[in-house]
C-alpha atoms as a PDB file:
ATOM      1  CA  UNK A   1       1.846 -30.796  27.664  1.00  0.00           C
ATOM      2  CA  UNK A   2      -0.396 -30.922  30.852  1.00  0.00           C
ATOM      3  CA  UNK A   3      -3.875 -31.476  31.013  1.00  0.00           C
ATOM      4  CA  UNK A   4      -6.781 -31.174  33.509  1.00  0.00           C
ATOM      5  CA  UNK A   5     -10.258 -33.391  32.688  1.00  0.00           C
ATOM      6  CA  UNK A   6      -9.005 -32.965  29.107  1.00  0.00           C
ATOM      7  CA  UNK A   7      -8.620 -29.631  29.711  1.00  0.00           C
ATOM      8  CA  UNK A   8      -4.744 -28.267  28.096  1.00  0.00           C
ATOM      9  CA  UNK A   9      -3.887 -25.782  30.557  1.00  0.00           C
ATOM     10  CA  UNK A  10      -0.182 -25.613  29.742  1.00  0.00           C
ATOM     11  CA  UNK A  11       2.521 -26.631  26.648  1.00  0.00           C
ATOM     12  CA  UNK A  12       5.829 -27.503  26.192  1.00  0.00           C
ATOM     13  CA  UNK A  13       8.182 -25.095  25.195  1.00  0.00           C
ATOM     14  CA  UNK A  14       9.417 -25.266  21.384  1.00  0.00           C
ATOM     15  CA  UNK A  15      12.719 -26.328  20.471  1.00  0.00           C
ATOM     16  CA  UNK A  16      14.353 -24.740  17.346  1.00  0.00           C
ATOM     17  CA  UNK A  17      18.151 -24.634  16.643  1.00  0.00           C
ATOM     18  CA  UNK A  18      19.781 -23.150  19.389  1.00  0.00           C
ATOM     19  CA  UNK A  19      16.158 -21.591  21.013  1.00  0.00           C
ATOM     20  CA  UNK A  20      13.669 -22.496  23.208  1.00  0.00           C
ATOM     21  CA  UNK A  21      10.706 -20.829  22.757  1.00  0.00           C
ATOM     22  CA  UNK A  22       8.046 -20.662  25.890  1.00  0.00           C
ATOM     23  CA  UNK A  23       4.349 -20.742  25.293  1.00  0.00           C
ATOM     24  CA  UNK A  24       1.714 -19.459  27.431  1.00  0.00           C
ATOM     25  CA  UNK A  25      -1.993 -18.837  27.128  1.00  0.00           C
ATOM     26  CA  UNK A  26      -3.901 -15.939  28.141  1.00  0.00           C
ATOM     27  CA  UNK A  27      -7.700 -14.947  27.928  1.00  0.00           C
ATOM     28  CA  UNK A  28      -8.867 -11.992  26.707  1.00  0.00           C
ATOM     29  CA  UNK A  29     -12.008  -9.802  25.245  1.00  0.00           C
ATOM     30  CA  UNK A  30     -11.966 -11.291  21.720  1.00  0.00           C
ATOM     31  CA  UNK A  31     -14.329 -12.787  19.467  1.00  0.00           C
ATOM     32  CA  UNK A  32     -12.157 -15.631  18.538  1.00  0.00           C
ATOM     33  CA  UNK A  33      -9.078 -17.241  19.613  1.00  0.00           C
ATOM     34  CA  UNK A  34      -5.872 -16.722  18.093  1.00  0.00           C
ATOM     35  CA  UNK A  35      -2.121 -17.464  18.466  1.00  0.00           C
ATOM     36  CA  UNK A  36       1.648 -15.702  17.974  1.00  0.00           C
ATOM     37  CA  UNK A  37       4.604 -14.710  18.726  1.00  0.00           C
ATOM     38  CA  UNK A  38       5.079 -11.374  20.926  1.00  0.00           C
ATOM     39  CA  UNK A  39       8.185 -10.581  23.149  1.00  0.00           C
ATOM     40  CA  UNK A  40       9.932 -14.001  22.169  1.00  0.00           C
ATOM     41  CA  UNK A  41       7.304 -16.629  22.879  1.00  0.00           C
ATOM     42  CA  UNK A  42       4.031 -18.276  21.637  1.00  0.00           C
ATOM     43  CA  UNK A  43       1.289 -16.523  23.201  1.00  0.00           C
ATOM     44  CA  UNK A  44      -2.419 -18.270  22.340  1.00  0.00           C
ATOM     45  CA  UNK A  45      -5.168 -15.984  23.346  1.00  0.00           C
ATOM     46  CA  UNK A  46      -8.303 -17.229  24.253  1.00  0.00           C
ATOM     47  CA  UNK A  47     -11.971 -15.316  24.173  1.00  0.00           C
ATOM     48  CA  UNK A  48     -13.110 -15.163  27.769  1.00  0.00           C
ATOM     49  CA  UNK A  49     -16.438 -16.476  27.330  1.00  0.00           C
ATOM     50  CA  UNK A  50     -14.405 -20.253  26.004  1.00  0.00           C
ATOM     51  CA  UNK A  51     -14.804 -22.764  28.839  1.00  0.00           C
ATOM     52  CA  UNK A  52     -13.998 -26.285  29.581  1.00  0.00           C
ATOM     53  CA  UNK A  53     -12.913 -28.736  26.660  1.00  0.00           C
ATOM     54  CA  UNK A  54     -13.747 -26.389  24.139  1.00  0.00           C
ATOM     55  CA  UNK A  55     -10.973 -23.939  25.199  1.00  0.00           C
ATOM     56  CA  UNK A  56      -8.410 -27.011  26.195  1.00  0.00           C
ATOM     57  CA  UNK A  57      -9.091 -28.456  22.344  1.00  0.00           C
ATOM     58  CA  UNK A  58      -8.893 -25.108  20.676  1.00  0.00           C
ATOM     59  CA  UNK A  59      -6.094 -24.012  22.555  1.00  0.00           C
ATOM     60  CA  UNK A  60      -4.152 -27.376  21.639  1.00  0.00           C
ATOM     61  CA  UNK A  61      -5.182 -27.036  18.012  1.00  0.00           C
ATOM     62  CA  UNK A  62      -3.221 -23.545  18.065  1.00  0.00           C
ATOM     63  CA  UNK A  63      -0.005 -24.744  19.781  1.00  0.00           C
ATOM     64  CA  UNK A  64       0.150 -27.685  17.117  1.00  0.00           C
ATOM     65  CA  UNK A  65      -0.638 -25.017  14.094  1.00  0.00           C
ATOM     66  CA  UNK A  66       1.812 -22.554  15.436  1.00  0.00           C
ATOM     67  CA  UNK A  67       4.260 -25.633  16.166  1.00  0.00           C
ATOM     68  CA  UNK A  68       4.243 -26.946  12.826  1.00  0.00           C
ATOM     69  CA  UNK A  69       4.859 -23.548  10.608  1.00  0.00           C
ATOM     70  CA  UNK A  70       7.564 -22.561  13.125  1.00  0.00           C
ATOM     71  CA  UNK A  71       9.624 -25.808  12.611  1.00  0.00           C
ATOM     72  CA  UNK A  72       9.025 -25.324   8.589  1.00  0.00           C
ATOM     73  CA  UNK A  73      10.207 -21.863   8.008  1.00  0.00           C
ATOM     74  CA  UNK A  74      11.705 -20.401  11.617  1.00  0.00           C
ATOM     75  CA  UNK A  75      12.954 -17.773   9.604  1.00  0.00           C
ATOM     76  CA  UNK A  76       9.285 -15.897   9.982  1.00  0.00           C
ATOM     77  CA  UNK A  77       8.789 -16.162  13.747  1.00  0.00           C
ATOM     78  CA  UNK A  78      12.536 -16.362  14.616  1.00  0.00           C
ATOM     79  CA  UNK A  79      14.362 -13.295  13.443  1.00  0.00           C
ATOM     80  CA  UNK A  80      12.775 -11.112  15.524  1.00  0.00           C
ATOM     81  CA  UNK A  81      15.655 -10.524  18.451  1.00  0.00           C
ATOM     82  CA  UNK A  82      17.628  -7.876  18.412  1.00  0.00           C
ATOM     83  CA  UNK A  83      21.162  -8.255  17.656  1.00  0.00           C
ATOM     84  CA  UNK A  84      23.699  -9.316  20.997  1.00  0.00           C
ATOM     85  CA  UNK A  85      27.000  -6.867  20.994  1.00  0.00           C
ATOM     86  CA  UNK A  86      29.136  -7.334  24.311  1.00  0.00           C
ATOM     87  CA  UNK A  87      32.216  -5.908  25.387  1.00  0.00           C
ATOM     88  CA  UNK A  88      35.545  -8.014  23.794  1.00  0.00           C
ATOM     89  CA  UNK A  89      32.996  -8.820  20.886  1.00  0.00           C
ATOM     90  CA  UNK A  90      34.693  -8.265  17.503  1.00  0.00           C
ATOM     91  CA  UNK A  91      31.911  -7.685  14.783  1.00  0.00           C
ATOM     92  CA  UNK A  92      32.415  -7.745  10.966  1.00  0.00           C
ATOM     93  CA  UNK A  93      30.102  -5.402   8.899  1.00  0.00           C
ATOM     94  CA  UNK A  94      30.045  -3.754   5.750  1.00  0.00           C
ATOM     95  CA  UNK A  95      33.750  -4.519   5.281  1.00  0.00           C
ATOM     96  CA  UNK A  96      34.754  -3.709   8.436  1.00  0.00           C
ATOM     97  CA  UNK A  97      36.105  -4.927  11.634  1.00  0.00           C
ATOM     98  CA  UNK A  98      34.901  -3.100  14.513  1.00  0.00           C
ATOM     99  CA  UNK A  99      36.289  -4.167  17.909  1.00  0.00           C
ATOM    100  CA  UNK A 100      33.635  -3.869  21.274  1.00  0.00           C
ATOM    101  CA  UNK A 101      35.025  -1.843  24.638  1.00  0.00           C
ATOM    102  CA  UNK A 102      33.649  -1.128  27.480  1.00  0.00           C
ATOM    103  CA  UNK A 103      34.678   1.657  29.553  1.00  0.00           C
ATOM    104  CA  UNK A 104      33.383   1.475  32.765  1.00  0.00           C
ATOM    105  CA  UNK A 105      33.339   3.869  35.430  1.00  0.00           C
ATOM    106  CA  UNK A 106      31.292   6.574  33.787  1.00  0.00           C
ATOM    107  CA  UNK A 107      28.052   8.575  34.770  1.00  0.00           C
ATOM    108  CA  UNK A 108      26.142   8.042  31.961  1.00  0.00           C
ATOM    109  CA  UNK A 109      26.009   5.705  29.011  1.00  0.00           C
ATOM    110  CA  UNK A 110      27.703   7.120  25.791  1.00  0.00           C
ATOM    111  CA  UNK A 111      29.296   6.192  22.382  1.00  0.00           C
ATOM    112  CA  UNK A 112      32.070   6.446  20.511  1.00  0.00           C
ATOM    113  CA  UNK A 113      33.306   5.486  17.418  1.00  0.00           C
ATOM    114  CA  UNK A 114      37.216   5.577  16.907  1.00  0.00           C
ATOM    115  CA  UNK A 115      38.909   4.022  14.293  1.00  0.00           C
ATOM    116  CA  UNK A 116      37.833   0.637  14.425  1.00  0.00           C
ATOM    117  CA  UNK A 117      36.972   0.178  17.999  1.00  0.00           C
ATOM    118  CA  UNK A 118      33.052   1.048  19.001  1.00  0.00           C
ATOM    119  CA  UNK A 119      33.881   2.770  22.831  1.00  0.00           C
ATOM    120  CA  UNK A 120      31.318   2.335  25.206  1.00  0.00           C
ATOM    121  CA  UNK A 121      30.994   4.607  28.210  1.00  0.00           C
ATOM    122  CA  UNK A 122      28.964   3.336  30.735  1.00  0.00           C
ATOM    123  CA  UNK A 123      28.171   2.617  35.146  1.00  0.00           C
ATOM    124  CA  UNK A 124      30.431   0.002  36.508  1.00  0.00           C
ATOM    125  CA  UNK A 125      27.253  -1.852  37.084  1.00  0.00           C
ATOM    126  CA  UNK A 126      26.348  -1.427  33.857  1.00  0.00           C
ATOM    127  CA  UNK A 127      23.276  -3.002  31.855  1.00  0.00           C
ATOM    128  CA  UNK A 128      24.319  -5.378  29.409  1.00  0.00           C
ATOM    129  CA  UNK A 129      21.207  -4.376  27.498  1.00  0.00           C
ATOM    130  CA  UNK A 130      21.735  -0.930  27.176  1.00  0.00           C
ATOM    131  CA  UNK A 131      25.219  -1.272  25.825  1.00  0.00           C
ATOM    132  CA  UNK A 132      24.071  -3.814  23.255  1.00  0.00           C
ATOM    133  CA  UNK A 133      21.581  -0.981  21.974  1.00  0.00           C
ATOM    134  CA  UNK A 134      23.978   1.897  21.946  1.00  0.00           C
ATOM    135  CA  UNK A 135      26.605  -0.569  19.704  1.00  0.00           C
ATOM    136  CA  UNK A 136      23.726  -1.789  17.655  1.00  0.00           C
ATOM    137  CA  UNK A 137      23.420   2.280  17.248  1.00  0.00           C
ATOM    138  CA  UNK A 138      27.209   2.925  16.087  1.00  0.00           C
ATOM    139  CA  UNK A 139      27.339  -0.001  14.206  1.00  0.00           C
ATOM    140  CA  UNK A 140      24.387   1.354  12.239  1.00  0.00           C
ATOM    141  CA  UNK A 141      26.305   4.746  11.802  1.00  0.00           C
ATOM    142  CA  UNK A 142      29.110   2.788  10.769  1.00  0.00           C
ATOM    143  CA  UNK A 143      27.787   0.965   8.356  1.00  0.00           C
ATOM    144  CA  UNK A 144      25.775   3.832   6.460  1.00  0.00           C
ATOM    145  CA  UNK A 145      27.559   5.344   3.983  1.00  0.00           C
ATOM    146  CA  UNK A 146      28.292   1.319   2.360  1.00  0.00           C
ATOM    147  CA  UNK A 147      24.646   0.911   2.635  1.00  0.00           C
ATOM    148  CA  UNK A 148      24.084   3.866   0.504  1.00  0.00           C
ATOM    149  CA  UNK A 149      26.294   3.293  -1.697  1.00  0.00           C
ATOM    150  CA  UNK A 150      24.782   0.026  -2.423  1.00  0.00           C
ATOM    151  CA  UNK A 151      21.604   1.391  -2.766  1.00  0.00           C
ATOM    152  CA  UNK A 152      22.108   4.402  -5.489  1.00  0.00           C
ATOM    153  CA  UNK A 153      23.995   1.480  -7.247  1.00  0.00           C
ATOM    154  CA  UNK A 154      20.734  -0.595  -7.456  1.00  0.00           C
ATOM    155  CA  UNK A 155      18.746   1.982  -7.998  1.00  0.00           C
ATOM    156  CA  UNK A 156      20.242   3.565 -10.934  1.00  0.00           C
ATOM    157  CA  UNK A 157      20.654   0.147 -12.708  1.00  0.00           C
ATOM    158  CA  UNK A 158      17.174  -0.666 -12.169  1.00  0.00           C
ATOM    159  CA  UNK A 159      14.569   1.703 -11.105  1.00  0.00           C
ATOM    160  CA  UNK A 160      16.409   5.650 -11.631  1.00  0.00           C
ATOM    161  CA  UNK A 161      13.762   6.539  -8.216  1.00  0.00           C
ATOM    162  CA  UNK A 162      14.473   9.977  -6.696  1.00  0.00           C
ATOM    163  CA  UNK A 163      15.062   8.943  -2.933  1.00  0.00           C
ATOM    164  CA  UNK A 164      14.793  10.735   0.112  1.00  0.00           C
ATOM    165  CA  UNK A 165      16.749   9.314   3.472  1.00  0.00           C
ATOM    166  CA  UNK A 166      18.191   5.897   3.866  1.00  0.00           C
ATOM    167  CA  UNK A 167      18.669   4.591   7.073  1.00  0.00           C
ATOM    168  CA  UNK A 168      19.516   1.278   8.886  1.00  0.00           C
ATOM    169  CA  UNK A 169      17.887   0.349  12.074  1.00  0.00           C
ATOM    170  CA  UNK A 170      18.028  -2.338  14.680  1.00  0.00           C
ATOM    171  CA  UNK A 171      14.370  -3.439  14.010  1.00  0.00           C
ATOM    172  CA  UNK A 172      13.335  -6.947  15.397  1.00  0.00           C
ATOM    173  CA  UNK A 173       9.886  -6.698  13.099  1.00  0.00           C
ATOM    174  CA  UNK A 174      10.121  -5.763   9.343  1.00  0.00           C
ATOM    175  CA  UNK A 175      13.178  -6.203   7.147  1.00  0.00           C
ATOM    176  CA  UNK A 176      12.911  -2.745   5.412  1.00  0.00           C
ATOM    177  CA  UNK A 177      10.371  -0.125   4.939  1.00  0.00           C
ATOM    178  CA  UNK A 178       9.463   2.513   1.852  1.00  0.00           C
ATOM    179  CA  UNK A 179       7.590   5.615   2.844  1.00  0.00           C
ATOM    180  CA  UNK A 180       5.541   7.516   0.716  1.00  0.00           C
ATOM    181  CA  UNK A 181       8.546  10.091   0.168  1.00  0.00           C
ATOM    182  CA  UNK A 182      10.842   7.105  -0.683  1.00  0.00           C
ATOM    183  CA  UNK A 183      12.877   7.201   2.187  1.00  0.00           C
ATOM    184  CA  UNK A 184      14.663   3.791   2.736  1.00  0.00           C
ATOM    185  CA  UNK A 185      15.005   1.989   5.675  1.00  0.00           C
ATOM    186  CA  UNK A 186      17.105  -0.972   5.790  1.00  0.00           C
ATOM    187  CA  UNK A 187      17.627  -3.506   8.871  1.00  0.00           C
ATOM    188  CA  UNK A 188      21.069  -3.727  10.240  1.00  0.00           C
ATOM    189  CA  UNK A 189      20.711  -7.569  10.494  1.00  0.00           C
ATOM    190  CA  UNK A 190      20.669  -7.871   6.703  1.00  0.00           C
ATOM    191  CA  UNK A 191      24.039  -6.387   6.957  1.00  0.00           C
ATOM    192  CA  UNK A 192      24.916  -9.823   8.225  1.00  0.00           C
ATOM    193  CA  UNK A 193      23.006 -11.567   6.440  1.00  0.00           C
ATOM    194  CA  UNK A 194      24.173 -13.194   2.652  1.00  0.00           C
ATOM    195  CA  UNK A 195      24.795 -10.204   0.038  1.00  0.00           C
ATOM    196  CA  UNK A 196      22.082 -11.672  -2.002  1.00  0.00           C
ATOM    197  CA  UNK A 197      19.471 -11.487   1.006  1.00  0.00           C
ATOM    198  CA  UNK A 198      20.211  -7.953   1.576  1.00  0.00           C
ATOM    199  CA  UNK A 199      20.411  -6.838  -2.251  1.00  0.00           C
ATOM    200  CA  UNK A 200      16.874  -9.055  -2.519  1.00  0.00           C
ATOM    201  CA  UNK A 201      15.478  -6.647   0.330  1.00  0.00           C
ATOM    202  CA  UNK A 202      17.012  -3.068  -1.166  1.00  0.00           C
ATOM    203  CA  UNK A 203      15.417  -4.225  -4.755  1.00  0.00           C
ATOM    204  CA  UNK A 204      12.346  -4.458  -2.648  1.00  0.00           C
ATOM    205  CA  UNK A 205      11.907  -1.388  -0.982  1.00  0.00           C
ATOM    206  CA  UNK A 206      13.298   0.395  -4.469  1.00  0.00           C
ATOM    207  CA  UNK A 207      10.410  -1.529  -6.061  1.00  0.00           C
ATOM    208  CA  UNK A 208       7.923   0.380  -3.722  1.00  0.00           C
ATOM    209  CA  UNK A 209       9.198   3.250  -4.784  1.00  0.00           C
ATOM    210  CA  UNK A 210       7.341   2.376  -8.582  1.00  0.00           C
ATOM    211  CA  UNK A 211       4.311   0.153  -6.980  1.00  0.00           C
ATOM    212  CA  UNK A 212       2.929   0.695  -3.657  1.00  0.00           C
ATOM    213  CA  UNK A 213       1.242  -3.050  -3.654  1.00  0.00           C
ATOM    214  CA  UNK A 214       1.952  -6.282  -3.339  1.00  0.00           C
ATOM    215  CA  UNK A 215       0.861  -7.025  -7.390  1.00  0.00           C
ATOM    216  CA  UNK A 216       2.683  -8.758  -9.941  1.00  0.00           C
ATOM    217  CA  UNK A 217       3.467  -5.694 -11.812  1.00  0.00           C
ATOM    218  CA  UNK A 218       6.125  -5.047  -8.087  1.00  0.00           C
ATOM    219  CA  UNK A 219       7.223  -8.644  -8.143  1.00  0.00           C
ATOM    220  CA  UNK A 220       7.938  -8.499 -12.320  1.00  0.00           C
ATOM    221  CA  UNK A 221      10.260  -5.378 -11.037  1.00  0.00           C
ATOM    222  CA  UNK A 222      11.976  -7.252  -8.610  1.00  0.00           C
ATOM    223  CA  UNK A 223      13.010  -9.906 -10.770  1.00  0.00           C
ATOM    224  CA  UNK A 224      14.256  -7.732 -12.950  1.00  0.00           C
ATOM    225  CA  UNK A 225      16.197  -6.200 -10.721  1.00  0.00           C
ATOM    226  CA  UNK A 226      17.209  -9.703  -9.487  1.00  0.00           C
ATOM    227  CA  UNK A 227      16.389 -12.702 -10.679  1.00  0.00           C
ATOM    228  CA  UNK A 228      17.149 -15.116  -8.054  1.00  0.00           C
ATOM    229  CA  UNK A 229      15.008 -13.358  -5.448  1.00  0.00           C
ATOM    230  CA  UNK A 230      12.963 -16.231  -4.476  1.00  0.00           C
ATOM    231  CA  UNK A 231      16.000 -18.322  -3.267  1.00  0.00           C
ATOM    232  CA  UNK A 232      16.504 -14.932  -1.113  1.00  0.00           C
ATOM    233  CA  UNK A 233      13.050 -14.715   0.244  1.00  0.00           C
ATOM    234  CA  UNK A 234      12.659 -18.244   1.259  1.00  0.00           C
ATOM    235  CA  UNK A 235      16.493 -17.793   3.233  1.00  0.00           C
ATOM    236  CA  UNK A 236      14.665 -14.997   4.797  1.00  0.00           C
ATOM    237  CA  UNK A 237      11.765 -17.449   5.620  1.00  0.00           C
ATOM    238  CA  UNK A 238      13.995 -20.561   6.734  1.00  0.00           C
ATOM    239  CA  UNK A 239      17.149 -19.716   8.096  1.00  0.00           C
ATOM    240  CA  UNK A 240      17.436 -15.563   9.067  1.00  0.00           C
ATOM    241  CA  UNK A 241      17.500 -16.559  12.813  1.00  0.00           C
ATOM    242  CA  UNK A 242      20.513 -17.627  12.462  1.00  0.00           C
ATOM    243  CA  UNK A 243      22.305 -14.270  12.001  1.00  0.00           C
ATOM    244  CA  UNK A 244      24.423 -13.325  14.669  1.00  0.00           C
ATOM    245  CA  UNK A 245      26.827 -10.014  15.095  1.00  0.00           C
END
């Protein structure tokens, strides 16, 4: 932490598990100062018109705030990058072992999936960024029709909704989504993720598809549908940054 007159105009970075996470302050048209997480790091705004100690003691009081619910449950702040998938990477979902290639020398990036190997055409000075995307991509294909499967299964046991699509996505902010014409949306980390954390998140979504809140009438369905949720929401909370492909 460095400081100025009293003045904080910098913090350490945060260590959690294997992550660093940088912090960094910025000042902006606001009422009131707040702090979170946005592209990876800690980002405390400040309101222009704070000056002098005021800013340097709300600013620290932020970073500590922030520090202290991050290192309790990383889970919330944590999971939000997107899944890694090189070339030589082997990757295990939905029952499957799906083997990473590169194939360089093409024009364009493209994708294949054959057999069990996920082909990636791409530049021979290729992006690793832009392959991880397009596998993340196939890998969702791949994993689809298990996903849906799983899904009729716990809907017909529990909540007999009419659905419309189901899809799984590479989404670093929410863990699944209901729309108002109960389509599903599931995200393809949970495929890695313990069966019970990704059955607690289907049972979710399915629950929206009865109550659109947050009330206890949706939470009584959910533990109906499973009883052990809790120990599956507070994984979610404490330890989903540690999925990996």
């Amino acid at each position: 932490m460095v400081s100025n007159r009293g003045v904080v105009l910098e913090f350490d970075a945060i260590a959690v598990g294997d992550r660093v996470i940088c912090v960094r302050v910025e000042r902006a048209r606001l009422r009131n100062a707040h702090a979170g997480m946005r592209g990876g790091a800690i980002v405390i705004r400040l309101p222009l018109w704070m000056r002098g100690r005021e800013a340097g003691s709300t600013a620290e009081s932020l970073y500590k705030r922030i520090k202290r619910t991050i290192e309790k449950n990383p889970g919330r702040f944590l999971a939000g990058r997107n899944l890694e998938f090189r070339d030589g990477n082997v990757t295990n979902v939905a029952g499957r072992q799906l083997s990473i290639m590169v194939m360089k020398g093409a024009r364009r990036y493209m994708t294949r999936l054959s057999g069990d190997s996920v082909l990636v055409y791409a530049p021979d000075n290729y992006d690793e960024r832009i392959v991880s995307r397009l596998v993340a991509k196939t890998v969702a294909r791949a994993a689809l029709p298990y996903l849906k499967e799983r899904i009729a299964r716990i809907n017909s046991k529990h909540f007999n909704s009419v659905l419309g699509s189901v899809r799984v996505r590479d989404n670093s902010v929410v863990w699944g989504s209901c729309s108002p014409n109960n389509d599903i949306s599931i995200n393809l980390k949970l495929l890695y993720a313990p069966e019970n954390v990704l059955d607690y998140v289907i049972a979710h979504e399915l629950a929206h598809t009865k109550v659109r809140s947050h009330s206890k009438r949706f939470w009584d369905s959910v533990a109906v549908a499973m009883p052990g949720y809790k120990e599956a929401r507070r994984w979610l909370r404490e330890s989903s940054h540690l999925i990996k492909a």
